[in-house]
PDB file of N, CA and C in Angstrom:
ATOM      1  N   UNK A   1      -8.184   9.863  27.794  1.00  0.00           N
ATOM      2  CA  UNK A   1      -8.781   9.610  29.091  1.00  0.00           C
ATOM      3  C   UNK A   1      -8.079   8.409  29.724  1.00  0.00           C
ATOM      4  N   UNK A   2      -7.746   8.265  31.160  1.00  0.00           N
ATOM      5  CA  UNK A   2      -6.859   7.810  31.696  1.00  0.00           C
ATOM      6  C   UNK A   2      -7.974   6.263  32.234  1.00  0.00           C
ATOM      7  N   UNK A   3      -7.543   4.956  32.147  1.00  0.00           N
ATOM      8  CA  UNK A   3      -8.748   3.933  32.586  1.00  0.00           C
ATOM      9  C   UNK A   3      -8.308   4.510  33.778  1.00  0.00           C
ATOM     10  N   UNK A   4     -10.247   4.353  34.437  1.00  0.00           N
ATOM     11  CA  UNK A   4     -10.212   4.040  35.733  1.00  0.00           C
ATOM     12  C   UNK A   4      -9.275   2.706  36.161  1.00  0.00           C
ATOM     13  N   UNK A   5      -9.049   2.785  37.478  1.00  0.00           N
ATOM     14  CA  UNK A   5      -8.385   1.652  38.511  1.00  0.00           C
ATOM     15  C   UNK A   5      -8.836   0.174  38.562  1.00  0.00           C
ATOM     16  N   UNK A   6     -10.157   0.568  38.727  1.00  0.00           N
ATOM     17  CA  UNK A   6     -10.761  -0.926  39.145  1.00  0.00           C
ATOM     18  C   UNK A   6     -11.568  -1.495  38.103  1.00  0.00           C
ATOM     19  N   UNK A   7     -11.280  -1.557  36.672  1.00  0.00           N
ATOM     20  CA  UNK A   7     -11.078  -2.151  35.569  1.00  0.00           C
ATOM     21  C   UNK A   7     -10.149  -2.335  34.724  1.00  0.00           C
ATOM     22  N   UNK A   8      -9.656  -3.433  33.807  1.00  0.00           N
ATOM     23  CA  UNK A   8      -8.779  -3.938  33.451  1.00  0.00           C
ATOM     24  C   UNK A   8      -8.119  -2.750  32.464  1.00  0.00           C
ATOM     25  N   UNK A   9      -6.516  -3.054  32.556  1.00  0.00           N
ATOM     26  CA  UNK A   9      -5.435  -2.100  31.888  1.00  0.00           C
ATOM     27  C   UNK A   9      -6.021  -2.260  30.677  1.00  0.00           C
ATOM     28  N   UNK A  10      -6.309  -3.402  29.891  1.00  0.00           N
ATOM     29  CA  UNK A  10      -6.602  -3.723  28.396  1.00  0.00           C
ATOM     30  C   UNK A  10      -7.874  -3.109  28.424  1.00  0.00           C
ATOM     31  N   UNK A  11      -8.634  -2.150  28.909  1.00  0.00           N
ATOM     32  CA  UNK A  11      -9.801  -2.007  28.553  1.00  0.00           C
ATOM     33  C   UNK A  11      -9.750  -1.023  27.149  1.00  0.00           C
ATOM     34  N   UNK A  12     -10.528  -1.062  26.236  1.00  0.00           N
ATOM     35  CA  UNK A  12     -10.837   0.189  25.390  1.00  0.00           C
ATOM     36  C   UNK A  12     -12.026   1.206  25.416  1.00  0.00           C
ATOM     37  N   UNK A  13     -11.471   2.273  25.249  1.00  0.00           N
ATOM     38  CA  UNK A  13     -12.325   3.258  25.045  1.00  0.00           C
ATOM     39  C   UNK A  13     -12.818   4.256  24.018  1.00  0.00           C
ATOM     40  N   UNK A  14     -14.538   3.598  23.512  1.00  0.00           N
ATOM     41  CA  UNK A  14     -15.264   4.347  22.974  1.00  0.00           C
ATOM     42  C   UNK A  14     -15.525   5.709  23.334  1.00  0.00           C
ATOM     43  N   UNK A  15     -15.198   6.997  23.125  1.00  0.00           N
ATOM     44  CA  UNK A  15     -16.040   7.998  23.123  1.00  0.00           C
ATOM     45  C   UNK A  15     -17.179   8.328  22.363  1.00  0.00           C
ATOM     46  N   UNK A  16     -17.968   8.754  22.494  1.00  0.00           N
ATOM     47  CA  UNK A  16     -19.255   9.568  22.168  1.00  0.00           C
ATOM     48  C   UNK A  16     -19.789  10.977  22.790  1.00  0.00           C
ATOM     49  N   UNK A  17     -20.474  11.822  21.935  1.00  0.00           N
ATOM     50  CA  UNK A  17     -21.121  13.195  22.084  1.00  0.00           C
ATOM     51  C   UNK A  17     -21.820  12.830  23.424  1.00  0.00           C
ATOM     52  N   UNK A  18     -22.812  11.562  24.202  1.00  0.00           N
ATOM     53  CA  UNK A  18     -23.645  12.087  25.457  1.00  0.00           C
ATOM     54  C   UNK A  18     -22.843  11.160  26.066  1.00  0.00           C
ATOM     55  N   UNK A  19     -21.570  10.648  26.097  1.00  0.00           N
ATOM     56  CA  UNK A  19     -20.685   9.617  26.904  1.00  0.00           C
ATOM     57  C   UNK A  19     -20.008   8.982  26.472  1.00  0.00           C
ATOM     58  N   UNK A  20     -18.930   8.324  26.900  1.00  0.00           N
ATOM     59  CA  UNK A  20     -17.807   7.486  26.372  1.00  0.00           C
ATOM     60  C   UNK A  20     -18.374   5.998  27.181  1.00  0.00           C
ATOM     61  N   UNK A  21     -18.016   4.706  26.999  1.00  0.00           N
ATOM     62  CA  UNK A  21     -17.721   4.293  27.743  1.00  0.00           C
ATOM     63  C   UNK A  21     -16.951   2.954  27.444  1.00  0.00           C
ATOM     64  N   UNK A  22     -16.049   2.359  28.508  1.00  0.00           N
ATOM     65  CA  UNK A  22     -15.105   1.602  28.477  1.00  0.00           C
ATOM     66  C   UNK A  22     -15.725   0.274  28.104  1.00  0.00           C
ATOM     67  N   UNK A  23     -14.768  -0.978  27.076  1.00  0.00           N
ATOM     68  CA  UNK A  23     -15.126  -2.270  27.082  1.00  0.00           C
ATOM     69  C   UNK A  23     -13.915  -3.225  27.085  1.00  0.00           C
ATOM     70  N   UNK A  24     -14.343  -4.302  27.568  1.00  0.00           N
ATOM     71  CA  UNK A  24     -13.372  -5.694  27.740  1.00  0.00           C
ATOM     72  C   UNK A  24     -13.844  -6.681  27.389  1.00  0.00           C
ATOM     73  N   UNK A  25     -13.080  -7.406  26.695  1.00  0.00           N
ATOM     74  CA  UNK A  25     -13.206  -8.991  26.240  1.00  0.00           C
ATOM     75  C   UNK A  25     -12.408  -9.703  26.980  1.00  0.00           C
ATOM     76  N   UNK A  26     -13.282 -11.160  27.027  1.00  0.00           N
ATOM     77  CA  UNK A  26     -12.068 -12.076  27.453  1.00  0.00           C
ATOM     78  C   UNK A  26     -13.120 -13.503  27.348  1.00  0.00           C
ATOM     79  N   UNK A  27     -12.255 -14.767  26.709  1.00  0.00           N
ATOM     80  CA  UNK A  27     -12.731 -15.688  26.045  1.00  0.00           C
ATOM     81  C   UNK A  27     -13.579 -16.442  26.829  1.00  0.00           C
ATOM     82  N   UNK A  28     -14.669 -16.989  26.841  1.00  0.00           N
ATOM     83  CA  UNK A  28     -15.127 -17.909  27.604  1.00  0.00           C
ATOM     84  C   UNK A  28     -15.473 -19.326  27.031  1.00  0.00           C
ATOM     85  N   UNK A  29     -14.599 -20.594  26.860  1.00  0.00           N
ATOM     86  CA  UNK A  29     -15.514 -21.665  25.677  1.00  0.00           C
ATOM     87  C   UNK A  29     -15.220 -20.851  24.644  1.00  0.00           C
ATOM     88  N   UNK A  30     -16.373 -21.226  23.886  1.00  0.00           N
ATOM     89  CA  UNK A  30     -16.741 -20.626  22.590  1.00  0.00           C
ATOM     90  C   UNK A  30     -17.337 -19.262  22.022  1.00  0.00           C
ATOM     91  N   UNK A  31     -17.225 -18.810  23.768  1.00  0.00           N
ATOM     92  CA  UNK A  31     -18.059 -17.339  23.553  1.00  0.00           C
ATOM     93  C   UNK A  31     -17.456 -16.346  23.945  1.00  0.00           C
ATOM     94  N   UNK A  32     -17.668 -15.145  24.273  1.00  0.00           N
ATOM     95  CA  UNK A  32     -16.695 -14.224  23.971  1.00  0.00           C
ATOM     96  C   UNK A  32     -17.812 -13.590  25.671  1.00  0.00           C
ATOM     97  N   UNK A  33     -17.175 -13.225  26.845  1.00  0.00           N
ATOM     98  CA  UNK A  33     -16.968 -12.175  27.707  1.00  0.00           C
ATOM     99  C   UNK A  33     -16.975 -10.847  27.433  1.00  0.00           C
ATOM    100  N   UNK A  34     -17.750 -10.411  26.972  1.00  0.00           N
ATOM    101  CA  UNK A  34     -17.697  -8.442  27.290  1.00  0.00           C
ATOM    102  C   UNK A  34     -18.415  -7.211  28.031  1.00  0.00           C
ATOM    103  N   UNK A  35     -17.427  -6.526  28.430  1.00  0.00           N
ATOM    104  CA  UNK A  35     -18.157  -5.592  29.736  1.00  0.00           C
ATOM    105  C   UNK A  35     -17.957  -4.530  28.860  1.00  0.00           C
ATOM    106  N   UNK A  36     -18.810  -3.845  29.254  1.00  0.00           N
ATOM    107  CA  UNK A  36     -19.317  -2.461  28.932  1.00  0.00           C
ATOM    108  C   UNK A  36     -18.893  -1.225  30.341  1.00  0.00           C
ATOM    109  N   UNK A  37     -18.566  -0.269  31.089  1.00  0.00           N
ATOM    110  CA  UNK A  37     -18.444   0.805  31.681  1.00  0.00           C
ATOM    111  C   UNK A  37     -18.504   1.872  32.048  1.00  0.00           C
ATOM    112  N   UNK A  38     -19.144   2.560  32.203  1.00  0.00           N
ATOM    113  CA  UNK A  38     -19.206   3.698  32.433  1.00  0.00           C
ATOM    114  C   UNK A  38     -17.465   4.593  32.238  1.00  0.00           C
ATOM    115  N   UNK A  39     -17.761   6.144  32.203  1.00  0.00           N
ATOM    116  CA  UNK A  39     -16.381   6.714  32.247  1.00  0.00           C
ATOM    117  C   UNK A  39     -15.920   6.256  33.362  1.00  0.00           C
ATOM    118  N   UNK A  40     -16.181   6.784  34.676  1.00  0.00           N
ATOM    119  CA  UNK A  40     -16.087   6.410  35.878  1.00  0.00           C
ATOM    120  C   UNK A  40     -15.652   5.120  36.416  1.00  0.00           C
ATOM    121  N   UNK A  41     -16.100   4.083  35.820  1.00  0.00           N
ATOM    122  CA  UNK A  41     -15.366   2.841  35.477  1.00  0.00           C
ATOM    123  C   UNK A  41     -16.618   1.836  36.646  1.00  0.00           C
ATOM    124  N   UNK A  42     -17.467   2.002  36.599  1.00  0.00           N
ATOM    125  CA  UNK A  42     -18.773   1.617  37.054  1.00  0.00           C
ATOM    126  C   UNK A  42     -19.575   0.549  35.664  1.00  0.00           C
ATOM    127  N   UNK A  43     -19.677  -0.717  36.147  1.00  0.00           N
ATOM    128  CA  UNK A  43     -19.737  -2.022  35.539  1.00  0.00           C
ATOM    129  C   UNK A  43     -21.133  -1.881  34.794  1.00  0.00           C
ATOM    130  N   UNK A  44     -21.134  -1.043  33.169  1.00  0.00           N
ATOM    131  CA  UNK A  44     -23.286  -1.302  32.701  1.00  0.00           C
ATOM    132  C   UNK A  44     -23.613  -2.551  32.392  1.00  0.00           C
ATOM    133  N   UNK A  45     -23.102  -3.695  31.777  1.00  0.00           N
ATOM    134  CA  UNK A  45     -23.192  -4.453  31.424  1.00  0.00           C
ATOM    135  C   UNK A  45     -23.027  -6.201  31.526  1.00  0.00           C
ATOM    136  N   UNK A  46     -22.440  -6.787  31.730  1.00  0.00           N
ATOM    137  CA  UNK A  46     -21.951  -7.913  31.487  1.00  0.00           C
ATOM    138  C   UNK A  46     -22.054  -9.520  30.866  1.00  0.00           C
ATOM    139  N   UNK A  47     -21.562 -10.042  29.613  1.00  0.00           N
ATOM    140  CA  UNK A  47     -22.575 -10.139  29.079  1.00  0.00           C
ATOM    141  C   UNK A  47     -22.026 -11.461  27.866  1.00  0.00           C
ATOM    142  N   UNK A  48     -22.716 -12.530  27.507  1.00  0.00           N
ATOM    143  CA  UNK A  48     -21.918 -13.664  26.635  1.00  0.00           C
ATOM    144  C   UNK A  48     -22.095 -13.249  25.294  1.00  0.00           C
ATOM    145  N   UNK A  49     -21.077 -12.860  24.359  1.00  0.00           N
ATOM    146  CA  UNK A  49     -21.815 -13.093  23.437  1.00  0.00           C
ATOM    147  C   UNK A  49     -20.851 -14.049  22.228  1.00  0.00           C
ATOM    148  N   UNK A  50     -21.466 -14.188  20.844  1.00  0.00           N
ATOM    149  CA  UNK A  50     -20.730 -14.745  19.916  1.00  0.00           C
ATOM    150  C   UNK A  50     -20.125 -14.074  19.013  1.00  0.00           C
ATOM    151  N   UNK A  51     -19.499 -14.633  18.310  1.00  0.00           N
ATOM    152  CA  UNK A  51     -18.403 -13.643  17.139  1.00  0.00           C
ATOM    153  C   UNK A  51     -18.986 -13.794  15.825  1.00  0.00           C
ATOM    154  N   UNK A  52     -19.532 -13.345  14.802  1.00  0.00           N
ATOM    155  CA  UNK A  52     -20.024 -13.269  13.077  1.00  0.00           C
ATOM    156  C   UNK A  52     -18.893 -12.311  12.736  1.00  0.00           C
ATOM    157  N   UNK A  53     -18.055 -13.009  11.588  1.00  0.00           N
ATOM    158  CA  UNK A  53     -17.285 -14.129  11.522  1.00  0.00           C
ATOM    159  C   UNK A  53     -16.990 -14.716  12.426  1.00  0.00           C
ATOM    160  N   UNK A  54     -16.975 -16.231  12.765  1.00  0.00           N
ATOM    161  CA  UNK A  54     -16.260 -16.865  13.878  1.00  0.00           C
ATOM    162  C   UNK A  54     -14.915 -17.053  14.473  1.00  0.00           C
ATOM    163  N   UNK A  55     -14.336 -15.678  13.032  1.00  0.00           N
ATOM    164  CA  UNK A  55     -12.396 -16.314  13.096  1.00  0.00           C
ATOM    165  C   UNK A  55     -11.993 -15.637  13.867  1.00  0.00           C
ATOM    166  N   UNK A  56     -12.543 -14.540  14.593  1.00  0.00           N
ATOM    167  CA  UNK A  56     -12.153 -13.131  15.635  1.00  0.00           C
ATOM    168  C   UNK A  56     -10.811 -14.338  16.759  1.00  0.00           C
ATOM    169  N   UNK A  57      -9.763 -13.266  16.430  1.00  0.00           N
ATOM    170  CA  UNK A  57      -8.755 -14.330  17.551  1.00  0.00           C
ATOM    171  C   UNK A  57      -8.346 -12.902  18.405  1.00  0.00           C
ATOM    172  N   UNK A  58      -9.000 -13.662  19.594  1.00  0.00           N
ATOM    173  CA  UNK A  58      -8.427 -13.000  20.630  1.00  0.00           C
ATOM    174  C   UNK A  58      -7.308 -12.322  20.829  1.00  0.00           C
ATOM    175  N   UNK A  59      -5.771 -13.398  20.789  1.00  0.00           N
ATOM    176  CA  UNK A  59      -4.786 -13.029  20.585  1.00  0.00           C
ATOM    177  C   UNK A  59      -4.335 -12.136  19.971  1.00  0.00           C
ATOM    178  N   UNK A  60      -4.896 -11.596  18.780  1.00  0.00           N
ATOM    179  CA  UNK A  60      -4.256 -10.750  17.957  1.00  0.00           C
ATOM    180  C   UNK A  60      -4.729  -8.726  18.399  1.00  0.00           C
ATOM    181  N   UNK A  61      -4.191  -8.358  17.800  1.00  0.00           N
ATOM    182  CA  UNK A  61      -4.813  -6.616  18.148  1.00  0.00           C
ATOM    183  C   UNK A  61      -6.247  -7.037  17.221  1.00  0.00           C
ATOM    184  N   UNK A  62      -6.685  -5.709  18.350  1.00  0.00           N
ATOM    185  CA  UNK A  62      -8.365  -5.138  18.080  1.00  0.00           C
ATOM    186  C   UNK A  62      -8.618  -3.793  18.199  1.00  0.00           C
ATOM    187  N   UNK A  63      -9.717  -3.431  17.870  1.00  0.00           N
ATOM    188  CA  UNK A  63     -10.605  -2.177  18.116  1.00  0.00           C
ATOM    189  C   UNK A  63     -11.480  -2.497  18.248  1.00  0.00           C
ATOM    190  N   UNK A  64     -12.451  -1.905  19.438  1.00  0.00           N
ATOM    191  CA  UNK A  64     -13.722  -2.025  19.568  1.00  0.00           C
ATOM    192  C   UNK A  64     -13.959  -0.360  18.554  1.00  0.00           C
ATOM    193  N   UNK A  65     -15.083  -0.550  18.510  1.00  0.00           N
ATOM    194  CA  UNK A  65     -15.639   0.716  17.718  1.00  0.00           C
ATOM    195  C   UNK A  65     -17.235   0.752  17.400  1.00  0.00           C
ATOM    196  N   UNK A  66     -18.092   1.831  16.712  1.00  0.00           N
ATOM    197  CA  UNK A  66     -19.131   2.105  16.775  1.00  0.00           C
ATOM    198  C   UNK A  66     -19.837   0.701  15.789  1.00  0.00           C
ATOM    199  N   UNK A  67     -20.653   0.678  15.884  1.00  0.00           N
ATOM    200  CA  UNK A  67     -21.644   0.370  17.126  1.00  0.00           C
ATOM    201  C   UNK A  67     -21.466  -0.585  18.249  1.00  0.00           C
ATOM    202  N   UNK A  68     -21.519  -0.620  19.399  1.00  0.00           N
ATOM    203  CA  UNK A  68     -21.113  -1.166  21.155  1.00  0.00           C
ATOM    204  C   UNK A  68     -22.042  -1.209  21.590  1.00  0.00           C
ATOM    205  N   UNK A  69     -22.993  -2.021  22.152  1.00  0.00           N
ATOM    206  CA  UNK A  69     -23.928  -1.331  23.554  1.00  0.00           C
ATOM    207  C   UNK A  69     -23.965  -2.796  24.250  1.00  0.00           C
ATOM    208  N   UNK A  70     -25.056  -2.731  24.881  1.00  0.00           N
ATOM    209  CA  UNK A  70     -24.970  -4.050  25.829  1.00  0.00           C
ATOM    210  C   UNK A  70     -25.894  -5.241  25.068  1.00  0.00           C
ATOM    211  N   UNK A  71     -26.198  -4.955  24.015  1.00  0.00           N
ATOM    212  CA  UNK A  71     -26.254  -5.815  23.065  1.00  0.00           C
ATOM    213  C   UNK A  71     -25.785  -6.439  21.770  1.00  0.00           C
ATOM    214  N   UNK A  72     -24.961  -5.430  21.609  1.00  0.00           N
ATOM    215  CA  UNK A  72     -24.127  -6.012  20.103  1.00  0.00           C
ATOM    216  C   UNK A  72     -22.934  -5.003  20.191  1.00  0.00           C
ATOM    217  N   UNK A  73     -21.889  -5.262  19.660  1.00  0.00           N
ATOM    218  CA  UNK A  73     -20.493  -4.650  19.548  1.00  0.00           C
ATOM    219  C   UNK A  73     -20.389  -5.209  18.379  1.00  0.00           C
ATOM    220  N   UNK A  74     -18.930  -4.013  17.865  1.00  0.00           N
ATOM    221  CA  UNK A  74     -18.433  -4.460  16.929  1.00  0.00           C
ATOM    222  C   UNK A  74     -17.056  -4.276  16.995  1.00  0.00           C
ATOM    223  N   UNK A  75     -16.414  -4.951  16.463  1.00  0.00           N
ATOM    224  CA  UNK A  75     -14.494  -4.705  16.797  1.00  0.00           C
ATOM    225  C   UNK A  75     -14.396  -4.704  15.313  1.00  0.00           C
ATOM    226  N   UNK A  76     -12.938  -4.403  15.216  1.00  0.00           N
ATOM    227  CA  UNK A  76     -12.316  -4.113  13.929  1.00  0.00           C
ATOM    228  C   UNK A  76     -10.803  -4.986  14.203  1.00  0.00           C
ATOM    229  N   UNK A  77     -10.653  -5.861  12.873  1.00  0.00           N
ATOM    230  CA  UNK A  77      -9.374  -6.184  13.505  1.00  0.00           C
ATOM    231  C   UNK A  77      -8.980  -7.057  12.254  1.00  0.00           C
ATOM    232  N   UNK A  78      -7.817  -6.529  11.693  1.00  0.00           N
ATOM    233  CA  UNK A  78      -7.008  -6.881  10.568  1.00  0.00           C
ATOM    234  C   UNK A  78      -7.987  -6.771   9.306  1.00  0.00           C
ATOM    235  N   UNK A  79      -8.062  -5.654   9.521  1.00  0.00           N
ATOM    236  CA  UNK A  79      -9.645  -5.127   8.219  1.00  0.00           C
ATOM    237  C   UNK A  79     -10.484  -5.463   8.377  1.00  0.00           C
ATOM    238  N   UNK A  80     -10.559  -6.113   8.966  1.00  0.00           N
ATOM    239  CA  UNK A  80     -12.407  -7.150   8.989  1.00  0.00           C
ATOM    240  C   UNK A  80     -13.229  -6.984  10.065  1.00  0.00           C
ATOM    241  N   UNK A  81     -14.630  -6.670   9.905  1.00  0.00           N
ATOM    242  CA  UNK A  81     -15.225  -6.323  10.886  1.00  0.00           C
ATOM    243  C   UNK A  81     -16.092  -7.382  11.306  1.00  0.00           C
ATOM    244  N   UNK A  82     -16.012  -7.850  12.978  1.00  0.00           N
ATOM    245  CA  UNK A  82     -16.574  -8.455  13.538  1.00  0.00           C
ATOM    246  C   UNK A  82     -17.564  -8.180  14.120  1.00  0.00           C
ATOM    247  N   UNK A  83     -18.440  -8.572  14.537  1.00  0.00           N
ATOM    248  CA  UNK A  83     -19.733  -8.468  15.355  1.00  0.00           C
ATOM    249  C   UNK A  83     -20.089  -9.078  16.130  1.00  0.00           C
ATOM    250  N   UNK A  84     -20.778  -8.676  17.626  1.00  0.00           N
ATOM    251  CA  UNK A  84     -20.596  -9.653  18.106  1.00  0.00           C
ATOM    252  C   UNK A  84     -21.996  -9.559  19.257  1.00  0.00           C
ATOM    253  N   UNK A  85     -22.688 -10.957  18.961  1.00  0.00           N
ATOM    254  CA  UNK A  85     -24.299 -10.858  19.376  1.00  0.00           C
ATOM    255  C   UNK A  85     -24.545 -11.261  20.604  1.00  0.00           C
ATOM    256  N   UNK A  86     -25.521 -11.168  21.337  1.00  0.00           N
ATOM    257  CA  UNK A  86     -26.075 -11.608  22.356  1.00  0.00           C
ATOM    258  C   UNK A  86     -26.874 -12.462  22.523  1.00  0.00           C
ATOM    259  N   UNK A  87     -27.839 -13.245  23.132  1.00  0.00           N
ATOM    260  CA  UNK A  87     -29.020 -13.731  23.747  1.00  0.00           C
ATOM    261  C   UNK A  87     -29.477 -13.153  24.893  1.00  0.00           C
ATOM    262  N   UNK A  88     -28.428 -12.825  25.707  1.00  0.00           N
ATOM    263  CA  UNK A  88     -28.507 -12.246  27.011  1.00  0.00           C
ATOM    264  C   UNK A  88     -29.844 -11.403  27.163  1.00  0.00           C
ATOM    265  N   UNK A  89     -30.782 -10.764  27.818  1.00  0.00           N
ATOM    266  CA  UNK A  89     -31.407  -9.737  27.814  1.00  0.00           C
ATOM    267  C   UNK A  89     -31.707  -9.563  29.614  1.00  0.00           C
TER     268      UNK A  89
END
């Protein structure tokens, strides 16, 4: 599936059986920036959260992957799986 336009080239995309939808990181401080999307590329989320482990480096490659929602994600990245929480509600 091709990203929509009016979200970022780096976005990744989760598929799923009742929807896919797109996510982005990007560092803020100490906390981590992530949007959530619709296919369509229509903004569900937006949202601070933190990293468990704290060593998640941006810089390096990632995968977002199951489980995602607008409360907790999880990435994958150099074997190790990160998580990553909210307060937000």
């Amino acid at each position: 599936m091709k990203i929509p336009k009016k979200i970022s080239q780096n976005a990744q995309l989760i598929e799923g059986l009742n929807g896919s939808s797109w996510f982005t990181i990007v560092a803020e401080k100490d906390l981590y920036r992530i949007e959530r999307f619709c296919e369509e590329g229509n903004i569900e989320c937006s949202r601070l959260f933190r990293a468990e482990p704290n060593s998640f480096d941006i810089s390096a490659p990632f995968k977002f992957t199951y489980i995602s929602h607008c409360k907790q994600c999880t990435i994958i990245q150099n074997n190790l799986t990160f998580k990553f929480f909210t307060d937000e509600y």
